[in-house]
N, C-alpha and C. Protein backbone atom coordinates (compact mmCIF):
# COMPACT_ATOMS: atom_id res chain seq x y z
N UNK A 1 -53.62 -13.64 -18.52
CA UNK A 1 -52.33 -14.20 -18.17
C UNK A 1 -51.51 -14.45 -19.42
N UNK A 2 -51.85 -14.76 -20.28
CA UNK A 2 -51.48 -15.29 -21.52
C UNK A 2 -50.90 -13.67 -22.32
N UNK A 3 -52.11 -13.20 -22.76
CA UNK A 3 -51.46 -11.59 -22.52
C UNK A 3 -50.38 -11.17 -22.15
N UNK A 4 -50.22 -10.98 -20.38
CA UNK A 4 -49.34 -10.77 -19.92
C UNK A 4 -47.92 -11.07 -20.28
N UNK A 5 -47.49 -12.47 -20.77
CA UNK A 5 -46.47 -12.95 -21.57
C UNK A 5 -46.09 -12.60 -22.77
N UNK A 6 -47.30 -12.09 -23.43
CA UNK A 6 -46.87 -11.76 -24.97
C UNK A 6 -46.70 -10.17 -24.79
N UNK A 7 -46.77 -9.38 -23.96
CA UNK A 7 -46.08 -8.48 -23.50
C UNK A 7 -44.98 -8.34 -22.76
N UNK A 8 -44.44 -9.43 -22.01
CA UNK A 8 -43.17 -9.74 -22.17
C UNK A 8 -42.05 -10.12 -23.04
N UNK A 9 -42.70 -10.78 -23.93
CA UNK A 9 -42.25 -11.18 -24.84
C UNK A 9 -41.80 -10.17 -26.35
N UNK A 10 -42.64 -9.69 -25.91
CA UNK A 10 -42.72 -8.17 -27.00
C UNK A 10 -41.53 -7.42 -26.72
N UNK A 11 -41.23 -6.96 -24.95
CA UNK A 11 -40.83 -6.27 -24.58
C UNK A 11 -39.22 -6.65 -24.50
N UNK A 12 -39.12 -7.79 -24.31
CA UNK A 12 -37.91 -8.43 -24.13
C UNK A 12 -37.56 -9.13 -25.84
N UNK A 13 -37.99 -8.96 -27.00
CA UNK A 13 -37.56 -8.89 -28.09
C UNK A 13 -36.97 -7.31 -28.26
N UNK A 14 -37.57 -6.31 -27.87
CA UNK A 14 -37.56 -4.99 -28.43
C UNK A 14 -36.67 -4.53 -27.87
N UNK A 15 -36.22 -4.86 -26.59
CA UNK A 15 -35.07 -4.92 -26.07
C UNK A 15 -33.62 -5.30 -26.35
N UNK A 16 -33.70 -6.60 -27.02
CA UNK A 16 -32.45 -7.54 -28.09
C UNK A 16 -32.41 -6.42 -29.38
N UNK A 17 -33.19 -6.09 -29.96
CA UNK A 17 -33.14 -5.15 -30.99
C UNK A 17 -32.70 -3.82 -31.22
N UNK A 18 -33.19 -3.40 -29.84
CA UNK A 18 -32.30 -2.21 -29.32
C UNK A 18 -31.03 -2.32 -29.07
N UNK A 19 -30.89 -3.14 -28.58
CA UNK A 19 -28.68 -3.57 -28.03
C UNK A 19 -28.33 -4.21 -29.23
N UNK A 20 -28.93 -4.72 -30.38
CA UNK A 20 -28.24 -5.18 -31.60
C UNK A 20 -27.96 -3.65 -32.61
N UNK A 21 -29.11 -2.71 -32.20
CA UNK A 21 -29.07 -1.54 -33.21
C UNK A 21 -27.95 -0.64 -32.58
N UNK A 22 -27.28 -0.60 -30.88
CA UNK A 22 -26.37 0.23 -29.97
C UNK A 22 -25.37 -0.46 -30.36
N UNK A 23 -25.16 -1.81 -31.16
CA UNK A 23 -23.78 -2.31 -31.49
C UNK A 23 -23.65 -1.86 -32.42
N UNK A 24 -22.63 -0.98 -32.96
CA UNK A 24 -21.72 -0.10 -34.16
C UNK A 24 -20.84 -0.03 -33.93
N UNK A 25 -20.41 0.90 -34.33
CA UNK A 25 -18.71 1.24 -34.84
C UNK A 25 -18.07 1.80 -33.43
N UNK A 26 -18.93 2.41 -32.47
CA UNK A 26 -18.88 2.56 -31.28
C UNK A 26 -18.74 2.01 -30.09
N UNK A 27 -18.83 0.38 -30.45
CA UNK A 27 -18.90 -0.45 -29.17
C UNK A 27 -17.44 -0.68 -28.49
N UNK A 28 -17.26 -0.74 -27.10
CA UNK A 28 -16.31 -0.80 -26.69
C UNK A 28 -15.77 -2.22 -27.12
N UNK A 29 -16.53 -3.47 -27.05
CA UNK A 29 -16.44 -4.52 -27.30
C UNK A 29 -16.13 -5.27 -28.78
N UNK A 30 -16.08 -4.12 -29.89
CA UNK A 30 -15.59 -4.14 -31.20
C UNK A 30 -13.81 -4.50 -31.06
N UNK A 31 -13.72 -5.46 -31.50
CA UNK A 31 -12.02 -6.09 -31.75
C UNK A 31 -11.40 -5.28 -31.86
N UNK A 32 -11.75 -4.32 -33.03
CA UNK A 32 -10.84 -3.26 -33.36
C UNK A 32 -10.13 -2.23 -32.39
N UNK A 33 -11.14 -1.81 -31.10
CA UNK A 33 -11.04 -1.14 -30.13
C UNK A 33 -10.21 -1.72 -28.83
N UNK A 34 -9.10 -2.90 -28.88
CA UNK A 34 -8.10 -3.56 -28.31
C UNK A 34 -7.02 -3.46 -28.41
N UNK A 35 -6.88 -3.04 -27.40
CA UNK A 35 -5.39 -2.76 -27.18
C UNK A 35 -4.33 -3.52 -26.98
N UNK A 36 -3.13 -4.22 -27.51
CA UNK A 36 -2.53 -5.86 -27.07
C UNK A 36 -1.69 -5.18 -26.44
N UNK A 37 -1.53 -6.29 -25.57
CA UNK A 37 -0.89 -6.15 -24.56
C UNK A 37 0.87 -6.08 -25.59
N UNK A 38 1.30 -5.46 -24.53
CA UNK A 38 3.03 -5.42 -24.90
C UNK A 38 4.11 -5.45 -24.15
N UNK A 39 4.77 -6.35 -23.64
CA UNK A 39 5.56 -6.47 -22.59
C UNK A 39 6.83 -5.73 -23.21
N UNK A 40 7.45 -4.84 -23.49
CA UNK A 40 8.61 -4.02 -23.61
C UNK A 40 7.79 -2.53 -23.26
N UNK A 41 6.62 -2.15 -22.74
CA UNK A 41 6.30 -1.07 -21.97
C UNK A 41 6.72 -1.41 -20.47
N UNK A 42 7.11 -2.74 -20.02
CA UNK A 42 7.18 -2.50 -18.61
C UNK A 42 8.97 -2.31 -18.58
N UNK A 43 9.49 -3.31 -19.70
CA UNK A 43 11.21 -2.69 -19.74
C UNK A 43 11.36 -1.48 -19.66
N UNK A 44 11.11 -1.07 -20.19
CA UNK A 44 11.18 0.37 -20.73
C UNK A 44 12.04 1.58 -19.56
N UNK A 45 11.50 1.31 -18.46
CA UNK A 45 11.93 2.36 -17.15
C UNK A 45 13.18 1.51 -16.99
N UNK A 46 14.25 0.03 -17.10
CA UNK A 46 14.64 -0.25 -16.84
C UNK A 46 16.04 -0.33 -17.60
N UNK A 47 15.88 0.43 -18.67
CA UNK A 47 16.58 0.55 -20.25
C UNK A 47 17.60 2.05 -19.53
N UNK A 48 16.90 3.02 -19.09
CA UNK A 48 17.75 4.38 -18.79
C UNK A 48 19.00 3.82 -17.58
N UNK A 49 18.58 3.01 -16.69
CA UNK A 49 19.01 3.21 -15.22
C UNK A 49 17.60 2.11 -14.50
N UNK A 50 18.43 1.92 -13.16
CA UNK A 50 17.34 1.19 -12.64
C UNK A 50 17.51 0.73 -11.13
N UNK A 51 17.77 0.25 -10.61
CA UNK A 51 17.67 -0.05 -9.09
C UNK A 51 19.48 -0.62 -8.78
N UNK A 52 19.56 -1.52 -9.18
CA UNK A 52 20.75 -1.94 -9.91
C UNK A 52 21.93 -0.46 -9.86
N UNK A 53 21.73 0.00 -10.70
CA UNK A 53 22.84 0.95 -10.74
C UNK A 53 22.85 2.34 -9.64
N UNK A 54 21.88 2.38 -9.07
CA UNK A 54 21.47 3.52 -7.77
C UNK A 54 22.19 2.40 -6.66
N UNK A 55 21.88 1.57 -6.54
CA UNK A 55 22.85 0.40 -5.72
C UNK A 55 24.59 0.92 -5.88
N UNK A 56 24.60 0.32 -6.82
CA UNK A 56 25.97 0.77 -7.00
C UNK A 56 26.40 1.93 -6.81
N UNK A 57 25.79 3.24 -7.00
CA UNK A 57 26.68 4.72 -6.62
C UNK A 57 26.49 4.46 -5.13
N UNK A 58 25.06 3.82 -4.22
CA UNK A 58 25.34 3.90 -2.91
C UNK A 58 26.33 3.31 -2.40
N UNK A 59 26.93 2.19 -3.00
CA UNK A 59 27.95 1.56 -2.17
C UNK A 59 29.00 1.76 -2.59
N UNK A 60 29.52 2.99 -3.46
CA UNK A 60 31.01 3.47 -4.00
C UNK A 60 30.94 4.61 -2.86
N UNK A 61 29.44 5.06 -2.83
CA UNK A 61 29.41 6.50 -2.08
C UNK A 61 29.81 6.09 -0.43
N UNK A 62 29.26 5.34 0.11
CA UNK A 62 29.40 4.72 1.47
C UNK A 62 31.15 4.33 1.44
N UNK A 63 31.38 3.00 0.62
CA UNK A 63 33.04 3.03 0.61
C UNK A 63 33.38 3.95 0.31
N UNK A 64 33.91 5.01 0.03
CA UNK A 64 34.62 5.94 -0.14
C UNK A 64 34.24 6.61 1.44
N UNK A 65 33.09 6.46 1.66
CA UNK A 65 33.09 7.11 3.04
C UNK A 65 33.79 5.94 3.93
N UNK A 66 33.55 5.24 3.98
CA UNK A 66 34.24 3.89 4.81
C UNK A 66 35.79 3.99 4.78
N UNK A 67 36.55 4.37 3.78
CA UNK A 67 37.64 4.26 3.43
C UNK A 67 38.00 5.60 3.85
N UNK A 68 37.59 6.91 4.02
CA UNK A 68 38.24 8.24 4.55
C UNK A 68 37.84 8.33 6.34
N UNK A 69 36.78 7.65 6.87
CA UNK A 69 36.33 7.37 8.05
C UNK A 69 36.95 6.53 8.73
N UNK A 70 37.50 5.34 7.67
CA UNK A 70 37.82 4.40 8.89
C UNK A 70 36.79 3.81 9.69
N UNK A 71 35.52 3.90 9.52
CA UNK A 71 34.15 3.12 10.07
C UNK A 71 34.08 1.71 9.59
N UNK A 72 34.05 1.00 10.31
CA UNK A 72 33.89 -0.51 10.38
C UNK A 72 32.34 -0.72 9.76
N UNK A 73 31.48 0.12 10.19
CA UNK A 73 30.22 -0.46 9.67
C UNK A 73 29.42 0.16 8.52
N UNK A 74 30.69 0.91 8.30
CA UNK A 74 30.14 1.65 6.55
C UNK A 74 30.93 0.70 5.53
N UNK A 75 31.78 0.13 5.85
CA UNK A 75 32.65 -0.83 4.96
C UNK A 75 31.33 -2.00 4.63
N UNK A 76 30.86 -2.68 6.16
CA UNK A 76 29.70 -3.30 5.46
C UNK A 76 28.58 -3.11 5.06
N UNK A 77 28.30 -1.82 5.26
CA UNK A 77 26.72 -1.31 4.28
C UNK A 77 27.16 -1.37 2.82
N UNK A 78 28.54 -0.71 2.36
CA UNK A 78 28.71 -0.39 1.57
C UNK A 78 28.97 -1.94 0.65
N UNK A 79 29.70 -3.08 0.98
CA UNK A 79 29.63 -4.74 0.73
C UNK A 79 27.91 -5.21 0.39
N UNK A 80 27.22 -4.85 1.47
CA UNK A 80 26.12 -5.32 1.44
C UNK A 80 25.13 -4.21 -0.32
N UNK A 81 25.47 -2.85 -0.12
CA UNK A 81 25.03 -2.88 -0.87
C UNK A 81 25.45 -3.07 -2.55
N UNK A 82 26.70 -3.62 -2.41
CA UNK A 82 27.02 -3.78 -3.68
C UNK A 82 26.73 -5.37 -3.96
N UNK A 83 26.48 -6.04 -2.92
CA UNK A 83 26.06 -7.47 -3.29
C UNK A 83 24.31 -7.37 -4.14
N UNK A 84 23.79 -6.46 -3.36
CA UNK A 84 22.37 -5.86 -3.75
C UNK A 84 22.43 -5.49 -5.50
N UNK A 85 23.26 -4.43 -5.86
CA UNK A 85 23.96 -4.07 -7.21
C UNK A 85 23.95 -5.13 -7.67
N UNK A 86 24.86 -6.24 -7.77
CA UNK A 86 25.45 -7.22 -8.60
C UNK A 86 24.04 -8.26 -8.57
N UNK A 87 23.48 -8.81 -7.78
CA UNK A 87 22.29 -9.36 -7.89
C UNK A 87 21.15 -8.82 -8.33
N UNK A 88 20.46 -7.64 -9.04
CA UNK A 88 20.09 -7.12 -9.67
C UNK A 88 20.49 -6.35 -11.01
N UNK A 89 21.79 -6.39 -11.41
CA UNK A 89 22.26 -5.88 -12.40
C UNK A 89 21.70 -6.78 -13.61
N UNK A 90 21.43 -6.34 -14.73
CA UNK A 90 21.36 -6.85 -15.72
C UNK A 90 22.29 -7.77 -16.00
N UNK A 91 22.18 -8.29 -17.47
CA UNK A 91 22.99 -9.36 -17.83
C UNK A 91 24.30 -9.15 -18.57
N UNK A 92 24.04 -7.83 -19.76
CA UNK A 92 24.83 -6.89 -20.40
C UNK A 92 25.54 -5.73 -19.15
N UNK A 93 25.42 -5.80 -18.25
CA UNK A 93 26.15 -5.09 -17.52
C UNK A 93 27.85 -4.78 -17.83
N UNK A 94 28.19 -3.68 -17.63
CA UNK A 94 29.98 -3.09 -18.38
C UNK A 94 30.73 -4.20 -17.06
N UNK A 95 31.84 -4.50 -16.98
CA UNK A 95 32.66 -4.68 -16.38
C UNK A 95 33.12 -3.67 -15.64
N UNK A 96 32.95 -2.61 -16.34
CA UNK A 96 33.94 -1.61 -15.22
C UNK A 96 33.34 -0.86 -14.41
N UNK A 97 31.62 -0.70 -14.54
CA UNK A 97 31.04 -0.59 -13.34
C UNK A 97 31.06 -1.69 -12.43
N UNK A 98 31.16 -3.03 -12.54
CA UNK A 98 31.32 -4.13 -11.69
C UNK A 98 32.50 -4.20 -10.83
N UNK A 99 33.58 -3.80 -11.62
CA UNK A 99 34.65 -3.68 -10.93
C UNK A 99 35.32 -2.34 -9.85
N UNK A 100 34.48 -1.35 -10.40
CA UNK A 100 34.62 0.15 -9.87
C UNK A 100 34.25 -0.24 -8.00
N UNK A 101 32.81 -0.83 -8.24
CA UNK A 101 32.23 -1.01 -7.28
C UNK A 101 33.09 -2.24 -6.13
N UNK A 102 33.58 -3.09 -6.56
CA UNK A 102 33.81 -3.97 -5.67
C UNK A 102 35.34 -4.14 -5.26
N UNK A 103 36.34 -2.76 -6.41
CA UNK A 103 37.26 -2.35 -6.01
C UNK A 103 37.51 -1.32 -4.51
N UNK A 104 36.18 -0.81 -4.94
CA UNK A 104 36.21 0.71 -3.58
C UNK A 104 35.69 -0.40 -2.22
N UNK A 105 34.80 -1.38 -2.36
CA UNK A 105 35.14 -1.74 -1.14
C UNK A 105 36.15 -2.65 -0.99
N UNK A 106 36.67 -3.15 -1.74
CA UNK A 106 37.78 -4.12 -1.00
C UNK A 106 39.17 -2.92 -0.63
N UNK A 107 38.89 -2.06 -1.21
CA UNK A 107 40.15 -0.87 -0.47
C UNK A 107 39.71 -0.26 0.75
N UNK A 108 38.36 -0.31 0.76
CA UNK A 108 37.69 0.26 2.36
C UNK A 108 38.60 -0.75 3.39
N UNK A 109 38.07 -2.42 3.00
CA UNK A 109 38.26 -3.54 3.92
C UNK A 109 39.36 -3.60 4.48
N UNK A 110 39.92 -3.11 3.33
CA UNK A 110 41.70 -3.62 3.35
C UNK A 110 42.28 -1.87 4.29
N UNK A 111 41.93 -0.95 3.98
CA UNK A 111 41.93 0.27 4.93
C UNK A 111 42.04 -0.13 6.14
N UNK A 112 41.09 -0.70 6.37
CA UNK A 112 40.17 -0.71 8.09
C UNK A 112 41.00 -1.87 8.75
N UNK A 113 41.20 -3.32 7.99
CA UNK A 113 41.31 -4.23 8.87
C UNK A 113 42.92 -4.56 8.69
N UNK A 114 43.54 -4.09 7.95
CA UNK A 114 44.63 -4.63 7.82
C UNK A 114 45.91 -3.49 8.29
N UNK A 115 45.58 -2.38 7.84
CA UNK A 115 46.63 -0.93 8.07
C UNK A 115 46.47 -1.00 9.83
N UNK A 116 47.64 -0.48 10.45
CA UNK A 116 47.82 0.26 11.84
C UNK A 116 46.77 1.50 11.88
């Protein structure tokens, strides 16, 4: 019985010795082999274009349709989606995309509800 332990013991040293001799220059767990994290890889897709400005061509594209149609309920897709635009736009956003957009629908509105 006693035996038996010092062959465990053997076996389970020779073991620690082995995983101390597999730690090298190779270990995944070597510092060096870390990658830090970097939060301007997730900006990055948001720098070209971004949700925000696809908003906005939909709701110049819709008003302008609202405004040659005369459709009552493209005037408000096209409102709704420029409220969508402006609440997702960045902070540096141009003015004159802001204004492009919320000019074409208030000429839809003013089309539809006010003209004969």
């Amino acid at each position: 019985m006693i035996e038996d332990q010092g062959v465990n013991m053997a076996t389970t040293g020779a073991s620690q010795g082995s995983a101390a001799a597999k730690k090298g220059k190779t270990d995944p767990r070597d510092p060096d082999f870390v990658i830090k994290y970097e939060k301007s890889n997730f900006s990055k897709g948001d720098q070209e274009g971004g949700v925000a400005e696809f908003y906005q061509l939909v709701s110049v594209a819709i008003g302008m349709v609202a405004f040659l149609t005369r459709q009552k309920w493209a005037c408000w897709v096209a409102l709704f989606f420029y409220y969508t635009s402006s609440i997702n736009a960045r902070s540096d956003a141009r003015l004159q995309h802001i204004l492009t957009g919320i000019s074409i629908v208030l000429i839809a509105f003013v089309n539809i509800y006010m003209t004969p």
